[in-house]
Protein backbone atom coordinates (compact mmCIF):
# COMPACT_ATOMS: atom_id res chain seq x y z
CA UNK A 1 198.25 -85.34 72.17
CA UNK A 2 195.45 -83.23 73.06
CA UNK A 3 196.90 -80.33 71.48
CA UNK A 4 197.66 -81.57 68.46
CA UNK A 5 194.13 -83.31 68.16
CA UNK A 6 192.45 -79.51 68.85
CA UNK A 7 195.13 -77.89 66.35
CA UNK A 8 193.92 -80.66 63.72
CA UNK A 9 190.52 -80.13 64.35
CA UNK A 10 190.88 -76.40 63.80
CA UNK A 11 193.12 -76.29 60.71
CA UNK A 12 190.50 -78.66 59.40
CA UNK A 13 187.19 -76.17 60.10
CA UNK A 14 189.18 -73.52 58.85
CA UNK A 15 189.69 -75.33 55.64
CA UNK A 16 186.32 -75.82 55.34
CA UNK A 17 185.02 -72.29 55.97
CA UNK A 18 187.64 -71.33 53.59
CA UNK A 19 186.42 -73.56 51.04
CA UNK A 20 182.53 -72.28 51.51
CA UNK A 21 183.97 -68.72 51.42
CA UNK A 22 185.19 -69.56 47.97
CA UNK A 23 182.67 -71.24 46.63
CA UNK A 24 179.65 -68.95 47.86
CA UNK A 25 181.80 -65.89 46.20
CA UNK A 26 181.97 -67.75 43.02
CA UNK A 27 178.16 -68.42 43.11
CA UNK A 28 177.75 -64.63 43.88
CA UNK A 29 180.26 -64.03 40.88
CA UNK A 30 177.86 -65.71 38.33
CA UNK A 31 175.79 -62.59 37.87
CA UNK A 32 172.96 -62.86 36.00
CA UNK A 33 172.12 -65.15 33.54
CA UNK A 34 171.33 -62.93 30.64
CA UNK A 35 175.15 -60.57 31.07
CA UNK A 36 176.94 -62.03 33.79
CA UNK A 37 176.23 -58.63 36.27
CA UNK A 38 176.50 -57.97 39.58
CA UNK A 39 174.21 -55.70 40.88
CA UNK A 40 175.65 -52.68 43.93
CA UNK A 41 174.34 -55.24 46.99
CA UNK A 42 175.82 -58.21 45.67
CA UNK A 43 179.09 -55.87 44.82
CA UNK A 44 178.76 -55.28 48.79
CA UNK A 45 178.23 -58.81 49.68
CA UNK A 46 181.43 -59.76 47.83
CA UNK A 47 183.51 -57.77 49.49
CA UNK A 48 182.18 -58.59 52.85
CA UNK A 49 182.80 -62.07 52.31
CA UNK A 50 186.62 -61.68 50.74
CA UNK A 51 187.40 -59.92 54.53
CA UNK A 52 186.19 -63.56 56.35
CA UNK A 53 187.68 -65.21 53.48
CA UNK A 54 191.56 -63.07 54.10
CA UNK A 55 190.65 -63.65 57.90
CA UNK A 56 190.07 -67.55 57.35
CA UNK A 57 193.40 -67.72 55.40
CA UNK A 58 195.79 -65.62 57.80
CA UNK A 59 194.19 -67.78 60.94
CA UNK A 60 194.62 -70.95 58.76
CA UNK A 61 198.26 -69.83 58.29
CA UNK A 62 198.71 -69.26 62.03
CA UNK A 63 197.16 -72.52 63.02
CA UNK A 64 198.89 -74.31 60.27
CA UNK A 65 202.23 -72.74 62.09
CA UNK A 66 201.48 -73.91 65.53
CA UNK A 67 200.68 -77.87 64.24
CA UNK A 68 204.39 -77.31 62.58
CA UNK A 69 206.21 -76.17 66.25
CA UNK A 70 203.47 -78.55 68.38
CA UNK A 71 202.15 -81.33 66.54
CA UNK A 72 202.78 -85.33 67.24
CA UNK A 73 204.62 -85.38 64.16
CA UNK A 74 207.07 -82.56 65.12
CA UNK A 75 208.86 -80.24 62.88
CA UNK A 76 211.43 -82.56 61.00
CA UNK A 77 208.81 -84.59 59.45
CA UNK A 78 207.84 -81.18 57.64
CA UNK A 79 211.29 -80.25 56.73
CA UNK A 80 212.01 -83.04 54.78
CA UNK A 81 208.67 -83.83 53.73
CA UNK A 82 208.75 -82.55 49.41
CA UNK A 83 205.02 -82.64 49.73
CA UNK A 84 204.78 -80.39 52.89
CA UNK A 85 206.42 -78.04 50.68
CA UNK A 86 204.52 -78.36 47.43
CA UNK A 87 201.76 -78.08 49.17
CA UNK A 88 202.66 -74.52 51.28
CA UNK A 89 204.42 -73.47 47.85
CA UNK A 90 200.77 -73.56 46.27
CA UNK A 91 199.08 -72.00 49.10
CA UNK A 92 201.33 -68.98 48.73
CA UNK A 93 200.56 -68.81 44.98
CA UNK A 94 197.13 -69.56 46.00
CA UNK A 95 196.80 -66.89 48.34
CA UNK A 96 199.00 -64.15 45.66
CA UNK A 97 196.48 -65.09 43.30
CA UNK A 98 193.32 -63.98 45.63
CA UNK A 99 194.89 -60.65 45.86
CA UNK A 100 193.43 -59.78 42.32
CA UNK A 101 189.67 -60.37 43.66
CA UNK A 102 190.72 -58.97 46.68
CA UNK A 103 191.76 -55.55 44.96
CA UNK A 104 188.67 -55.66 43.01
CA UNK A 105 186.54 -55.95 45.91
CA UNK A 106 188.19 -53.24 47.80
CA UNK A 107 187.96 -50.67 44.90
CA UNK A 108 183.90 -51.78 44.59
CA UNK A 109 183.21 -51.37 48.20
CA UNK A 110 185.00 -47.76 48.57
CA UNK A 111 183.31 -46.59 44.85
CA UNK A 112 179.92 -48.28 46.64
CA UNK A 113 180.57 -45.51 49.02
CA UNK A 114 180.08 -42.62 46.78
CA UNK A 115 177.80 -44.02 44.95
CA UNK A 116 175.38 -46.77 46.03
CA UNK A 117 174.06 -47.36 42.81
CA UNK A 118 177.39 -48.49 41.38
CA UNK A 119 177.51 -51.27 39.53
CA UNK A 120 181.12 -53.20 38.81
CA UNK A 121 182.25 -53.85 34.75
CA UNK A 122 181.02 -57.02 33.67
CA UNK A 123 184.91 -57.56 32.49
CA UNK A 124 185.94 -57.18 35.52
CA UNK A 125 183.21 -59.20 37.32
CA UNK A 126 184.05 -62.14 34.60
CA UNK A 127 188.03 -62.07 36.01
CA UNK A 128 187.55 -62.12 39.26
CA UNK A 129 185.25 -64.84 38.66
CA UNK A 130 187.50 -66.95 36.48
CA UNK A 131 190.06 -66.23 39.49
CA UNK A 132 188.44 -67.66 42.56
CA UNK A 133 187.55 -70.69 40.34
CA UNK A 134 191.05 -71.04 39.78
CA UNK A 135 191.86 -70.77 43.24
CA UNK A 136 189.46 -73.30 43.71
CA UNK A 137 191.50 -75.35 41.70
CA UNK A 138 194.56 -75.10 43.42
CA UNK A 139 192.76 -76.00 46.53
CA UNK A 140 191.44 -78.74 45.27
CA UNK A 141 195.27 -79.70 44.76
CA UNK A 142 196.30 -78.77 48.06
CA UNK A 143 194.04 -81.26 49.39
CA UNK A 144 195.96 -84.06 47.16
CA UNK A 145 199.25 -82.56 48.01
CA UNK A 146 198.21 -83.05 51.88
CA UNK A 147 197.03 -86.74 51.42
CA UNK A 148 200.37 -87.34 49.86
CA UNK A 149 202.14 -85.72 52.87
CA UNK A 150 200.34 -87.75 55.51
CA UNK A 151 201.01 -90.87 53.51
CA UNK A 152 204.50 -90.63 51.88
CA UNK A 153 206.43 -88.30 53.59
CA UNK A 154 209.75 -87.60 52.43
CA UNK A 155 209.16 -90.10 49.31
């Protein structure tokens, strides 16, 4: 019982730091007012943040696995449970979908490298922003996929 209470307990906080992950690089993805730039240190920021954010994700995966093999509920519950897999269906596409940030990122930080005064295309600032809102979306779905799980299970 006590396991499963900690495991909960984690998954939960890691949803959460997830979550403000998300939502603090969508903030930093507004740019300013007038274009909808990012200047070089916010370009750094961003990509500092996506590495806790891919961090967040692979240890909510992990924990996620371990409430699967040792929680009260037990592993059958999951297997027949059409919301359980819904809901880990959308957190794959979630997570495929955060690559395209995540690649952005990666190529500002190393071009941030040779040149600190670099400054990301506001095109490509503008998708990446329009991504993590989407993937805000779909988290925002998870969370109703997972309410259905703990209340309907296998319909």
């Amino acid at each position: 019982m006590l396991v499963d209470l900690l495991l909960a307990a984690i998954h939960h906080l890691l949803v959460f730091g997830l979550i403000a992950m998300l939502v603090t690089e969508s903030v930093l993805l507004r740019g300013h007012a007038d274009d909808g730039a990012i200047d070089s240190r916010t370009a750094g920021r961003l990509a500092r943040l996506d590495g806790g954010y891919g961090a967040c994700a692979v240890l909510l995966l992990g924990v996620g696995v371990l409430r699967l093999i040792y929680g009260v509920k037990g592993y059958d519950f999951y297997l027949h449970n059409p919301w359980f897999h819904a809901k880990i269906g959308l957190y794959v596409l979630t997570g495929l979908l955060s690559a395209l940030p995540t690649l952005n990122f990666m190529r500002w930080r190393r071009a941030l490298r040779s040149d600190p005064a670099f400054v990301p295309a506001v095109a490509d600032v503008a998708r990446a922003r329009l991504i993590v809102r989407l993937e805000l979306v779909a988290i925002a779905l998870i969370f109703v996929l997972a309410a259905a799980m703990a209340r309907y299970g296998g319909f």
